[in-house]
N, C-alpha and C. Protein backbone atom coordinates (compact mmCIF):
# COMPACT_ATOMS: atom_id res chain seq x y z
N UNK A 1 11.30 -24.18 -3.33
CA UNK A 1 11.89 -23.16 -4.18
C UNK A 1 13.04 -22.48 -3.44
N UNK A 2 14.05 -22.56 -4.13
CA UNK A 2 14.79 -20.97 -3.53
C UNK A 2 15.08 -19.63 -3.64
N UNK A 3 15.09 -18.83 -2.82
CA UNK A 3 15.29 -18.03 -2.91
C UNK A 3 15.13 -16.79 -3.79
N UNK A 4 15.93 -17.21 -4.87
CA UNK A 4 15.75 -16.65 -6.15
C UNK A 4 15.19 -17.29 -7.11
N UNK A 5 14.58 -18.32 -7.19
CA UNK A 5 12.84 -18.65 -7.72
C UNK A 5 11.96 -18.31 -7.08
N UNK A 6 11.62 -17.36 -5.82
CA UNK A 6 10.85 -16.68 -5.18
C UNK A 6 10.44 -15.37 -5.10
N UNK A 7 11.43 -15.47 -5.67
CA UNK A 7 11.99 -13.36 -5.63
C UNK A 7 11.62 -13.47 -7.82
N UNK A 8 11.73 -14.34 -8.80
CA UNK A 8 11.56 -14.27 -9.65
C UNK A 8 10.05 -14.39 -9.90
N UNK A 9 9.69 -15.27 -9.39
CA UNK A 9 7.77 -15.41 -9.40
C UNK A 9 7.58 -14.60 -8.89
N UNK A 10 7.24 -13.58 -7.69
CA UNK A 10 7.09 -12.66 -7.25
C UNK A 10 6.80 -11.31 -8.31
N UNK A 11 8.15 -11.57 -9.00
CA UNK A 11 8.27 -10.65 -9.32
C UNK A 11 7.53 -10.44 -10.70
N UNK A 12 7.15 -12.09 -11.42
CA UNK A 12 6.50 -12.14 -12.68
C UNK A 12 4.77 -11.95 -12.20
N UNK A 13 4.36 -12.11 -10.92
CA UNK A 13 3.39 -11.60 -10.33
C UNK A 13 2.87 -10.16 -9.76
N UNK A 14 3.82 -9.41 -9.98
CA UNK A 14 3.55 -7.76 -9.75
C UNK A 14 3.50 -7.41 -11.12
N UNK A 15 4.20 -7.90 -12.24
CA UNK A 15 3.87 -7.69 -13.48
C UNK A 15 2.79 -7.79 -14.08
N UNK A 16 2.20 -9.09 -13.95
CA UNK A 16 0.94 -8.94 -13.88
C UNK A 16 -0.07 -8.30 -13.66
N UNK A 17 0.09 -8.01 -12.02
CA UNK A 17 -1.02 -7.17 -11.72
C UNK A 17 -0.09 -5.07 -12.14
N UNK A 18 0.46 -5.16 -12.17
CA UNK A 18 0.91 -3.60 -12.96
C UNK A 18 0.38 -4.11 -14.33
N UNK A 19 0.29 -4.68 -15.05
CA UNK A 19 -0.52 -5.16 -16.32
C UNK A 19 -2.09 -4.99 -16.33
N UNK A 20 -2.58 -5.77 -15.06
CA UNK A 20 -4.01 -5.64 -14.83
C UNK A 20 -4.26 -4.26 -14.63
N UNK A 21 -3.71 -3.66 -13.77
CA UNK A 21 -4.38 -2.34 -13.02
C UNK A 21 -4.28 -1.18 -14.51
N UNK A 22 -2.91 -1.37 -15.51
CA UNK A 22 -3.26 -0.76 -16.59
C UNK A 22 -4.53 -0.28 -17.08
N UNK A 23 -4.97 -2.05 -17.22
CA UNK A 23 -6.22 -2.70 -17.81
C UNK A 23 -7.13 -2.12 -17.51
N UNK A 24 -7.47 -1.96 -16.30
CA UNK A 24 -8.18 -1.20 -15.44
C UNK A 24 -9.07 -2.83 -14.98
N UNK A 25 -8.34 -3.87 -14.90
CA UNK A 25 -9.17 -5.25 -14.29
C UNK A 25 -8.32 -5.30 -13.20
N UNK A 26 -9.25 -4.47 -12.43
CA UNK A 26 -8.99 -4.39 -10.51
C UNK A 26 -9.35 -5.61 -9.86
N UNK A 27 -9.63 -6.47 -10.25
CA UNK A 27 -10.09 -7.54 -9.15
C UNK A 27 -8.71 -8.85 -9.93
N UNK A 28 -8.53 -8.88 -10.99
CA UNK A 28 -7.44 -9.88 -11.49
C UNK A 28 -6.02 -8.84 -10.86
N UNK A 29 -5.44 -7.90 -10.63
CA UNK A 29 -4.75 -7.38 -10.50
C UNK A 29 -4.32 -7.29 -8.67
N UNK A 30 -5.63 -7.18 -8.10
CA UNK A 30 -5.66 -7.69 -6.67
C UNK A 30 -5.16 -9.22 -6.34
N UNK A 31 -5.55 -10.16 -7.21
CA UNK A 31 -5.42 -11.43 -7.04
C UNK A 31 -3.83 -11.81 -7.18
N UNK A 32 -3.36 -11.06 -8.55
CA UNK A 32 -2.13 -10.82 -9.09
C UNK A 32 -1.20 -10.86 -7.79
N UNK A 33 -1.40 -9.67 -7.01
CA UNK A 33 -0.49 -8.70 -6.02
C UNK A 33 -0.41 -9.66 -4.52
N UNK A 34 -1.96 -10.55 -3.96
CA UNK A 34 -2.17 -11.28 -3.43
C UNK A 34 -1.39 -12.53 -3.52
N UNK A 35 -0.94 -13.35 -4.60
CA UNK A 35 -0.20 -14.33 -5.39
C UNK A 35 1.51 -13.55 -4.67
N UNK A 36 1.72 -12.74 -4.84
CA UNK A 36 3.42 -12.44 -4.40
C UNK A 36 3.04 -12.97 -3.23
N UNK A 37 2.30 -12.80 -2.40
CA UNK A 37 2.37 -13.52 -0.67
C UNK A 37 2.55 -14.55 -0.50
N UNK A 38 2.85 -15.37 -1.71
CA UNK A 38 3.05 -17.37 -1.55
C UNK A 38 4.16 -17.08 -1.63
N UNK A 39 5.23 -15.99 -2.27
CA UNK A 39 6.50 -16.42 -2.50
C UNK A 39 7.01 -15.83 -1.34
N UNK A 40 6.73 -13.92 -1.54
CA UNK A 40 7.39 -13.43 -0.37
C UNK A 40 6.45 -13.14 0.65
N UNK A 41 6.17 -13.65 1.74
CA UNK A 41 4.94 -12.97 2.81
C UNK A 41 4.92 -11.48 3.51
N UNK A 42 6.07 -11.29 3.22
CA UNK A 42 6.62 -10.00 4.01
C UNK A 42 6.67 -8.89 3.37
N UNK A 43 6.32 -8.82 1.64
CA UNK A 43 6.97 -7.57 1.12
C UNK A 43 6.24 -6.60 1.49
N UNK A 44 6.84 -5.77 1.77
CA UNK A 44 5.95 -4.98 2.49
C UNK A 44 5.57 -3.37 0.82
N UNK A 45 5.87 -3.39 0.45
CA UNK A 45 6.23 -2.59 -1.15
C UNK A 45 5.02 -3.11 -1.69
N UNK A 46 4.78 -4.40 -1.83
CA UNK A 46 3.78 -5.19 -2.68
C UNK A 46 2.02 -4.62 -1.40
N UNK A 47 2.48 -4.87 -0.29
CA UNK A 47 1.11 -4.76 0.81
C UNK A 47 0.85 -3.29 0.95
N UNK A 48 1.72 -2.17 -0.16
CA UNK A 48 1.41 -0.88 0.30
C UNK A 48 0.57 -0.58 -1.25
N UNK A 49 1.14 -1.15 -2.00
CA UNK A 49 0.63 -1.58 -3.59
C UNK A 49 -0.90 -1.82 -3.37
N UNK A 50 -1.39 -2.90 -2.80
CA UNK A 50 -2.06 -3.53 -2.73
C UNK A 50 -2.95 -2.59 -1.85
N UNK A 51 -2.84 -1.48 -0.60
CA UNK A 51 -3.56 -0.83 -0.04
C UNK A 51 -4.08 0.33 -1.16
N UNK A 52 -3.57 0.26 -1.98
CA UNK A 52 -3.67 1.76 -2.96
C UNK A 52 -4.62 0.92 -3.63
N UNK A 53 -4.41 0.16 -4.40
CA UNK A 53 -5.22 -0.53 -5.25
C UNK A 53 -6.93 -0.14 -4.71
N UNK A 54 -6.77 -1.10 -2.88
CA UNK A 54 -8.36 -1.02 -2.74
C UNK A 54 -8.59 0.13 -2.37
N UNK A 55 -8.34 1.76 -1.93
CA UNK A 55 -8.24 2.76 -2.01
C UNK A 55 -8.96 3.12 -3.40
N UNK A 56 -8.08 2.29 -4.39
CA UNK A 56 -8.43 3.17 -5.92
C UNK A 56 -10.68 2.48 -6.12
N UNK A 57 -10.33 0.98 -5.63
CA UNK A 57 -11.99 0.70 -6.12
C UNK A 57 -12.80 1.51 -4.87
N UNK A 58 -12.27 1.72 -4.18
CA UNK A 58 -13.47 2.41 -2.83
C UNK A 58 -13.40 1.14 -1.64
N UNK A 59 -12.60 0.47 -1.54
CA UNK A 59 -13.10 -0.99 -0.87
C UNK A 59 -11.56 0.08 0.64
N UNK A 60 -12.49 0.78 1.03
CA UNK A 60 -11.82 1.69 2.03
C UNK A 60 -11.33 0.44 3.31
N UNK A 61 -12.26 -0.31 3.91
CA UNK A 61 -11.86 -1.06 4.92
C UNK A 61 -10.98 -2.28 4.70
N UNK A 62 -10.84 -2.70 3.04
CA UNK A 62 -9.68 -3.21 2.77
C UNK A 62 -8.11 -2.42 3.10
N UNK A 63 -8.64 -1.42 2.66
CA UNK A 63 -7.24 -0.33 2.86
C UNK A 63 -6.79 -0.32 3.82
N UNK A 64 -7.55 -0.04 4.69
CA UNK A 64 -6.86 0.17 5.83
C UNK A 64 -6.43 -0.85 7.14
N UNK A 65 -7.40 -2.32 6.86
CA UNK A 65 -6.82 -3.66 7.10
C UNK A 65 -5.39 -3.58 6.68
N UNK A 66 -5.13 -3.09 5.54
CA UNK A 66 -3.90 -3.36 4.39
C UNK A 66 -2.71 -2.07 5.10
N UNK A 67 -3.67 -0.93 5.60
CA UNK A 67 -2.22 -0.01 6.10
C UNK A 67 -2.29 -0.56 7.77
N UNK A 68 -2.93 -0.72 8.27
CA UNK A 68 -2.97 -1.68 9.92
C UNK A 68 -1.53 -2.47 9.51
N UNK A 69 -2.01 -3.34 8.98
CA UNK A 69 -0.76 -4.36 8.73
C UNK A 69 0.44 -4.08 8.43
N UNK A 70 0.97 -3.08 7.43
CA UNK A 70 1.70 -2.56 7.01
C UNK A 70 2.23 -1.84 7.99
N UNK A 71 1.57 -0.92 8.36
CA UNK A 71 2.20 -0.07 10.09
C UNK A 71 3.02 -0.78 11.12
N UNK A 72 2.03 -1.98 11.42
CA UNK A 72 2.85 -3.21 12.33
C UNK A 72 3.98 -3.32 12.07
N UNK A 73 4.35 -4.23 10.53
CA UNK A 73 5.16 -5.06 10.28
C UNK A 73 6.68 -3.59 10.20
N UNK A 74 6.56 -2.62 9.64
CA UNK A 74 6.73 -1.72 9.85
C UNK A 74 7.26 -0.23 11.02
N UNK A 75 6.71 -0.72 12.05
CA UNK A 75 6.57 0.69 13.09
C UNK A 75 7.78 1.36 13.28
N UNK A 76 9.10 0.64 13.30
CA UNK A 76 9.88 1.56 13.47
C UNK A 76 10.90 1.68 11.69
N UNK A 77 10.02 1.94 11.00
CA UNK A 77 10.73 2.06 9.55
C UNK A 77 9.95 3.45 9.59
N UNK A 78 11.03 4.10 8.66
CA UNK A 78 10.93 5.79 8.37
C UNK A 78 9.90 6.14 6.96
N UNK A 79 9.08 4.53 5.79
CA UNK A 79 8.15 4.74 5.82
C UNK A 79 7.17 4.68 5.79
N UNK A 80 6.89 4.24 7.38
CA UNK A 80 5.33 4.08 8.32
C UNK A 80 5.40 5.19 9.47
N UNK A 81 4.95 6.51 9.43
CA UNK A 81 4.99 7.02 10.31
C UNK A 81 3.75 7.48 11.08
N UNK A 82 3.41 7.66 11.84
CA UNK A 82 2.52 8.07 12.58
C UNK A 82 2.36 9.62 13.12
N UNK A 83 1.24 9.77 12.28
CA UNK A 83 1.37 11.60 12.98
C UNK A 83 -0.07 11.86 13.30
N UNK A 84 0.06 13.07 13.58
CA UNK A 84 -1.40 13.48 14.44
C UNK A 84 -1.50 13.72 15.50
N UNK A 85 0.13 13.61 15.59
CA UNK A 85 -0.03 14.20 17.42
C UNK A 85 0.71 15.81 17.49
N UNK A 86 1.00 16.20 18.25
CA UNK A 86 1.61 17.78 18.25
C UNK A 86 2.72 17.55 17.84
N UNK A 87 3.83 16.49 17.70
CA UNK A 87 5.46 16.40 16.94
C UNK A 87 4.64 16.29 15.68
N UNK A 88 3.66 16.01 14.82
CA UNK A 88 3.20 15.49 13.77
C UNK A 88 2.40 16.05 13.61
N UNK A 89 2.00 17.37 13.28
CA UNK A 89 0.97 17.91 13.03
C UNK A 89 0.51 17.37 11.49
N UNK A 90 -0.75 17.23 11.13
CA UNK A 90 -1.25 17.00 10.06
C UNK A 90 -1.26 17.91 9.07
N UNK A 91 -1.11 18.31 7.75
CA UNK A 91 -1.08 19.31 7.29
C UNK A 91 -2.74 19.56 6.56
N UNK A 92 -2.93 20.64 5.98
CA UNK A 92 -4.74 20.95 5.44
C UNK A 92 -4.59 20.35 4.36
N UNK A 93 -5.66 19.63 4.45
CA UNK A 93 -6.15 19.09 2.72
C UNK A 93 -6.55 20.27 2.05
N UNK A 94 -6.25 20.15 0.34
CA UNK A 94 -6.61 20.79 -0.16
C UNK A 94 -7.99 21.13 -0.14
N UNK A 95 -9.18 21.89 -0.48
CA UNK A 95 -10.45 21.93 0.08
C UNK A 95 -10.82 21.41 -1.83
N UNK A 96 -9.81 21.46 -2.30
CA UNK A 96 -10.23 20.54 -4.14
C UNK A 96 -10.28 19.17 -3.80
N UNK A 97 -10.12 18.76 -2.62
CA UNK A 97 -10.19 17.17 -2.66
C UNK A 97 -11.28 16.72 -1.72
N UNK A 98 -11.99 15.39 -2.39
CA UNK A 98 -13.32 15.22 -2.23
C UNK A 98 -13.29 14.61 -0.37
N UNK A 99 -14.18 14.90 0.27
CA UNK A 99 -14.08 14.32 1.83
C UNK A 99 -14.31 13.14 1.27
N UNK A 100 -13.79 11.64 2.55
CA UNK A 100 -13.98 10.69 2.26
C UNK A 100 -14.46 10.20 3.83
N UNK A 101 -15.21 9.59 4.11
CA UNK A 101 -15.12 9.00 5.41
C UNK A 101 -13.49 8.54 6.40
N UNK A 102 -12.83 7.91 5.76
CA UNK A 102 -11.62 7.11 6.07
C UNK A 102 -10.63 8.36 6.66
N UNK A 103 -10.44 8.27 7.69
CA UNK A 103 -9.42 9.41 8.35
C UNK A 103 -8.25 8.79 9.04
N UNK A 104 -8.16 7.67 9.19
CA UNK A 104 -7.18 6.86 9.58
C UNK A 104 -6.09 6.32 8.84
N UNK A 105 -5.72 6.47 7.45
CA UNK A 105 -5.02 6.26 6.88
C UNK A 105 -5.17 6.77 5.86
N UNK A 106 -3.52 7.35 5.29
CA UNK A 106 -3.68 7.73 4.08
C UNK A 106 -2.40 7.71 3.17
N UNK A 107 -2.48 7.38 1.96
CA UNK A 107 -0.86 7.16 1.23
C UNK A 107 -0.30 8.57 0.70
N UNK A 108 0.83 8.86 1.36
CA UNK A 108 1.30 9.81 0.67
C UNK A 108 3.08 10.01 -0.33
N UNK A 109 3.45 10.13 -0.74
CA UNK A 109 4.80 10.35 -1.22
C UNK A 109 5.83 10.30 -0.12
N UNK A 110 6.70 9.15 -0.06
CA UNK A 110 7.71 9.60 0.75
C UNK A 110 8.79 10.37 -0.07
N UNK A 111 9.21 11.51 1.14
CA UNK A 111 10.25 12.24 0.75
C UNK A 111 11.82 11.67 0.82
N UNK A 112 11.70 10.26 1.44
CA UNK A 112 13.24 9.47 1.18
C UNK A 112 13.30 9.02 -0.05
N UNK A 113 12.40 8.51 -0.70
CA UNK A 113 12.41 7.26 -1.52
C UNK A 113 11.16 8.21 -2.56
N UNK A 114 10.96 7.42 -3.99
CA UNK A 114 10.17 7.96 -5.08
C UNK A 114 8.95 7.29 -4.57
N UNK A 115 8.96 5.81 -4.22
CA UNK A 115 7.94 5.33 -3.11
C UNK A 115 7.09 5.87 -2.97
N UNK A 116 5.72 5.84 -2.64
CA UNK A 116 4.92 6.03 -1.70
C UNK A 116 4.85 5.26 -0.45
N UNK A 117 4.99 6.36 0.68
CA UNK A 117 4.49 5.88 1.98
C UNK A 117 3.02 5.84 2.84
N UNK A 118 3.44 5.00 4.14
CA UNK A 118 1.81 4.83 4.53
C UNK A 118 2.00 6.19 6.08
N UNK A 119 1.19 6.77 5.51
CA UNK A 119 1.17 7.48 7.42
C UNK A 119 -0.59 7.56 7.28
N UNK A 120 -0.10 6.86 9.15
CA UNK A 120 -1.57 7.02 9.87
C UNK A 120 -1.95 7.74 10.50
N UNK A 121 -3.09 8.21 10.32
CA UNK A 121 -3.83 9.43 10.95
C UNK A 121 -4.08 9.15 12.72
């Protein structure tokens, strides 16, 4: 394939799964988002997609396999950042939001882009 038959399947494969997750059929919509990795291996947009997703069923250690990876491929992009240290103070969760075990990663809004970004705890 080239190029732009790669970037077109890809792209008829995020449709999909933005179709599925509508649906609320989380496991065809995973598979969906999984399927862009034959065309593009790298997107990294689709692997932050895909961390939210297992976030949304509870499949927490998928997630964060999924933001691990993402961080890597990532580390010096503005959005994978790393905070938690004294330049990065963490800010308070609201005390309306439910505790979760998972403290190592979490998706939040980047302020460059409409995006969501990954920062690790």
């Amino acid at each position: 394939m080239i190029p732009s038959q790669k970037q077109l399947a890809a792209s008829i494969c995020i449709q999909f799964a933005e179709h599925y997750l509508a649906e609320k059929e989380y496991d065809k919509a995973v598979q969906s988002y999984k399927d862009v990795f034959s065309y593009l291996p790298t997107d990294n947009k689709v692997m932050l997609e895909l961390a939210q997703l297992y976030l949304l069923q509870g499949h927490l250690d998928l997630c964060e396999q999924h933001c691990a990876i993402l961080l890597q491929t990532e580390q010096n992009h503005e959005t994978a950042s790393v905070v938690g240290s004294p330049q990065h103070p963490l800010p308070p969760l609201p005390s309306s939001l439910p505790r979760v075990p998972v403290t190592r990663c979490r998706l939040l809004p980047s302020p460059v882009t409409s995006d969501a970004s990954l920062t690790h705890l």
